[in-house]
Protein backbone atom coordinates (compact mmCIF):
# COMPACT_ATOMS: atom_id res chain seq x y z
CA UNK A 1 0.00 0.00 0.00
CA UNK A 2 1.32 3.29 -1.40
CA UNK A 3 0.62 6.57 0.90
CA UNK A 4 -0.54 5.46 4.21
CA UNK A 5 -0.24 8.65 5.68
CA UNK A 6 -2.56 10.17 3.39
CA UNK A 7 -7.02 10.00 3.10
CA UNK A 8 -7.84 7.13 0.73
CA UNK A 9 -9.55 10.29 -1.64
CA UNK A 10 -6.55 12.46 -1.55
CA UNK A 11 -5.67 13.67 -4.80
CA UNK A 12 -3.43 12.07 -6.62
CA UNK A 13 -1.18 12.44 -10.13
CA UNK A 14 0.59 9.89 -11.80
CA UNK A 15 3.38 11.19 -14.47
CA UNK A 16 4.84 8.36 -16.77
CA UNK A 17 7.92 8.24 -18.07
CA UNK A 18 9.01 7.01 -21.33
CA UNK A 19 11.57 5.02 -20.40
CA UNK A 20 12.95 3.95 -16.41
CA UNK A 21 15.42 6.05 -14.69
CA UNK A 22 18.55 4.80 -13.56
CA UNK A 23 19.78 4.37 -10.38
CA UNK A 24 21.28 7.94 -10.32
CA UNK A 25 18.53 9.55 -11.60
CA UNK A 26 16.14 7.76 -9.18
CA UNK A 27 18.48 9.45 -6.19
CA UNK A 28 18.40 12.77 -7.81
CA UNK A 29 14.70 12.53 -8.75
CA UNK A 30 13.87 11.18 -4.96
CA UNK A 31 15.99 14.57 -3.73
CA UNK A 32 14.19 16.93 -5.89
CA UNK A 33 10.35 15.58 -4.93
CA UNK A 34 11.08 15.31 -1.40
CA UNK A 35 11.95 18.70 -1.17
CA UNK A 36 9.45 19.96 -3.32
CA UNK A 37 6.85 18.42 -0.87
CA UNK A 38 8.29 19.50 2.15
CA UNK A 39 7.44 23.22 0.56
CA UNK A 40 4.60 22.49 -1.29
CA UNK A 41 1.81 25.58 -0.57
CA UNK A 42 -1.68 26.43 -1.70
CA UNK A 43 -2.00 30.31 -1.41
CA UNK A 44 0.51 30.89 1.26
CA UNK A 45 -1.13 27.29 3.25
CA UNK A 46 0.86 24.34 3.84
CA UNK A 47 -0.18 20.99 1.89
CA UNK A 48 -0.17 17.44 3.46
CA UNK A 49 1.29 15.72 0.26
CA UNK A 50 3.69 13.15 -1.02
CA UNK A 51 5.69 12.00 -3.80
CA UNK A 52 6.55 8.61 -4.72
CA UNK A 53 8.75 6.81 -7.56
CA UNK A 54 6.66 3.41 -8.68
CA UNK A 55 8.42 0.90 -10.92
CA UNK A 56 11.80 3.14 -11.95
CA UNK A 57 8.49 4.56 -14.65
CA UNK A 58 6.06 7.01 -12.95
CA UNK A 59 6.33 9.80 -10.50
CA UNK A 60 3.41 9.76 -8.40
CA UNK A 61 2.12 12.93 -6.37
CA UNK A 62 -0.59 13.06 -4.03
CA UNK A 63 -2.33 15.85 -1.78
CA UNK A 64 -4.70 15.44 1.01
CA UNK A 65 -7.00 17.67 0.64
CA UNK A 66 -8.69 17.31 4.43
CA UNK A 67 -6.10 19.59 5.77
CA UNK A 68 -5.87 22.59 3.08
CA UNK A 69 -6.98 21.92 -1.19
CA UNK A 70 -4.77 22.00 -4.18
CA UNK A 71 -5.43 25.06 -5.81
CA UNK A 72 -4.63 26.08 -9.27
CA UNK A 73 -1.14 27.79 -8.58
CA UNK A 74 0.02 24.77 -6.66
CA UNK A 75 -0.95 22.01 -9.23
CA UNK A 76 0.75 24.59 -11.89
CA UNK A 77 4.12 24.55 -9.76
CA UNK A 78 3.79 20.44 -9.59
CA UNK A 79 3.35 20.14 -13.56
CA UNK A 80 6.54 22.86 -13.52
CA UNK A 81 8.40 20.46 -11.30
CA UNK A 82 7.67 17.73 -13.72
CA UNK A 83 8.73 19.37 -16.61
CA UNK A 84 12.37 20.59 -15.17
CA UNK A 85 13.11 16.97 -13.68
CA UNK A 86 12.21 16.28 -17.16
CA UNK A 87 14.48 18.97 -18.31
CA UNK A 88 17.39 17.90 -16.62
CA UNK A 89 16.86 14.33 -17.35
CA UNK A 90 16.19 13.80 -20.84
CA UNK A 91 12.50 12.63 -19.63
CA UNK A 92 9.01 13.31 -21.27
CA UNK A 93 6.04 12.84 -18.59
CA UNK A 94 3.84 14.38 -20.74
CA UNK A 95 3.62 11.89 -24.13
CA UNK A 96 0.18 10.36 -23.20
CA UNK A 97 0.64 8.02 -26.94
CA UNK A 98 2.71 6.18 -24.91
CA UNK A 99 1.63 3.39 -22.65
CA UNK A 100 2.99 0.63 -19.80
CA UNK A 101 2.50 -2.44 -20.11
CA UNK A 102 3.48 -5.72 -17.99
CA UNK A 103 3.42 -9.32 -18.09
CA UNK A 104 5.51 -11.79 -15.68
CA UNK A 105 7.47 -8.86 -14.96
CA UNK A 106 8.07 -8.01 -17.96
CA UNK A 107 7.57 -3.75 -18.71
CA UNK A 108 7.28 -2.92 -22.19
CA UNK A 109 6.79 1.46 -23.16
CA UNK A 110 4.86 1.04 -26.41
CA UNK A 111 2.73 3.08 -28.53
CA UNK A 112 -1.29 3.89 -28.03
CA UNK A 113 -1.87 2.38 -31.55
CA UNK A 114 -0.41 -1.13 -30.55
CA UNK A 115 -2.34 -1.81 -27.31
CA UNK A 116 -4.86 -4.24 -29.20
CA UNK A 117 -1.80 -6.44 -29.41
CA UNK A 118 -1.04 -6.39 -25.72
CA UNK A 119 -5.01 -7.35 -24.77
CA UNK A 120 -3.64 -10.13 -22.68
CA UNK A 121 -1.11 -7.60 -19.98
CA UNK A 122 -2.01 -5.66 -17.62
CA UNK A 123 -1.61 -1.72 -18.12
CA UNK A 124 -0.55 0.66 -15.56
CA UNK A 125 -3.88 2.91 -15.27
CA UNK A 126 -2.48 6.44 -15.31
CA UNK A 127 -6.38 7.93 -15.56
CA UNK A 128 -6.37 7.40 -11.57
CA UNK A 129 -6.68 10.44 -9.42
CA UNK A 130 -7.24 9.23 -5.84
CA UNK A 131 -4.78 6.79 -3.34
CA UNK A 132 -7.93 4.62 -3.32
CA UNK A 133 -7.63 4.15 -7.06
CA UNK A 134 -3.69 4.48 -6.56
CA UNK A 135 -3.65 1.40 -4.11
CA UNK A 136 -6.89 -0.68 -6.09
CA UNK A 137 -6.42 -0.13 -9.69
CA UNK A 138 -3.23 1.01 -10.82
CA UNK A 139 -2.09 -1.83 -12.89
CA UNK A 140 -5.00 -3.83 -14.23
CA UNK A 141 -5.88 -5.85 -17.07
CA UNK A 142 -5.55 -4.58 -20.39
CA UNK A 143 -8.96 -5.69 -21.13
CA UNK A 144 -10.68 -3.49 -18.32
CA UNK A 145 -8.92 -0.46 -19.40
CA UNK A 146 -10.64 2.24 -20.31
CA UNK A 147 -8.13 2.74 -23.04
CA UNK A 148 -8.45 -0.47 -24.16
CA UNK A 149 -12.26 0.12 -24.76
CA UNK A 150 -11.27 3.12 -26.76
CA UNK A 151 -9.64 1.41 -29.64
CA UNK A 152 -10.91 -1.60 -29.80
């Protein structure tokens, strides 16, 4: 179980990157989201939120929103973070035609267009937005995605 020291509806944001970070660039990554939470603000108010690397592929950030909401200005700074780690790392979070799959441990990063030929993986669910969701349906069978439904 992923953030146990958030609400089961906190807010959550999964980023997905198109290809795993190395062991370095895990470290540096960790460094860079743990201090962005620890100063993470909503108009001036402290937020309850943390930030997670899943799988060496996806960045996951989540605020509880029973202490003080996400406004707009403090989502913006999040998607800002995301796009210097990015920056800095040679790493696109934000190429939604690409897609995880896995089967028997096995990742594969491959395009939108070829998930009809991967009907029988599981997908990592990036269209969650709570911990509940997080911790129940992150990776689930190709099949039940809503993607899935989408092209096929």
């Amino acid at each position: 179980m992923y953030f146990q020291e958030l609400s089961s509806d906190s807010r959550l944001w999964v980023y997905q990157s198109g290809r795993a970070f190395t062991a370095v660039e895990k470290e540096g990554i960790t460094n860079k989201l743990n201090e962005f939470v620890s100063q993470w603000a909503a108009h001036g108010m402290a937020l309850k939120g943390e930030a997670i690397i899943v799988n060496d592929h996806f960045i996951v950030l989540s605020v509880d929103e029973r202490f003080e909401s996400a406004s707009g200005c403090s989502i913006d700074s999040s998607v800002k973070l995301m796009k210097d780690i990015g920056q800095e790392y040679s790493l696109d979070f934000f190429n939604r035609l690409k897609l995880i799959v896995e089967k028997d441990s096995e990742i594969k990063v491959i395009s939108f267009s070829d998930l009809g030929e991967y009907e029988d993986w599981n997908i990592y669910n990036t269209l969650v937005n709570t911990v509940d969701q997080f911790n129940n349906s992150f990776l689930i069978p190709v099949k039940e995605s809503e993607l899935f439904k989408m092209i096929c």
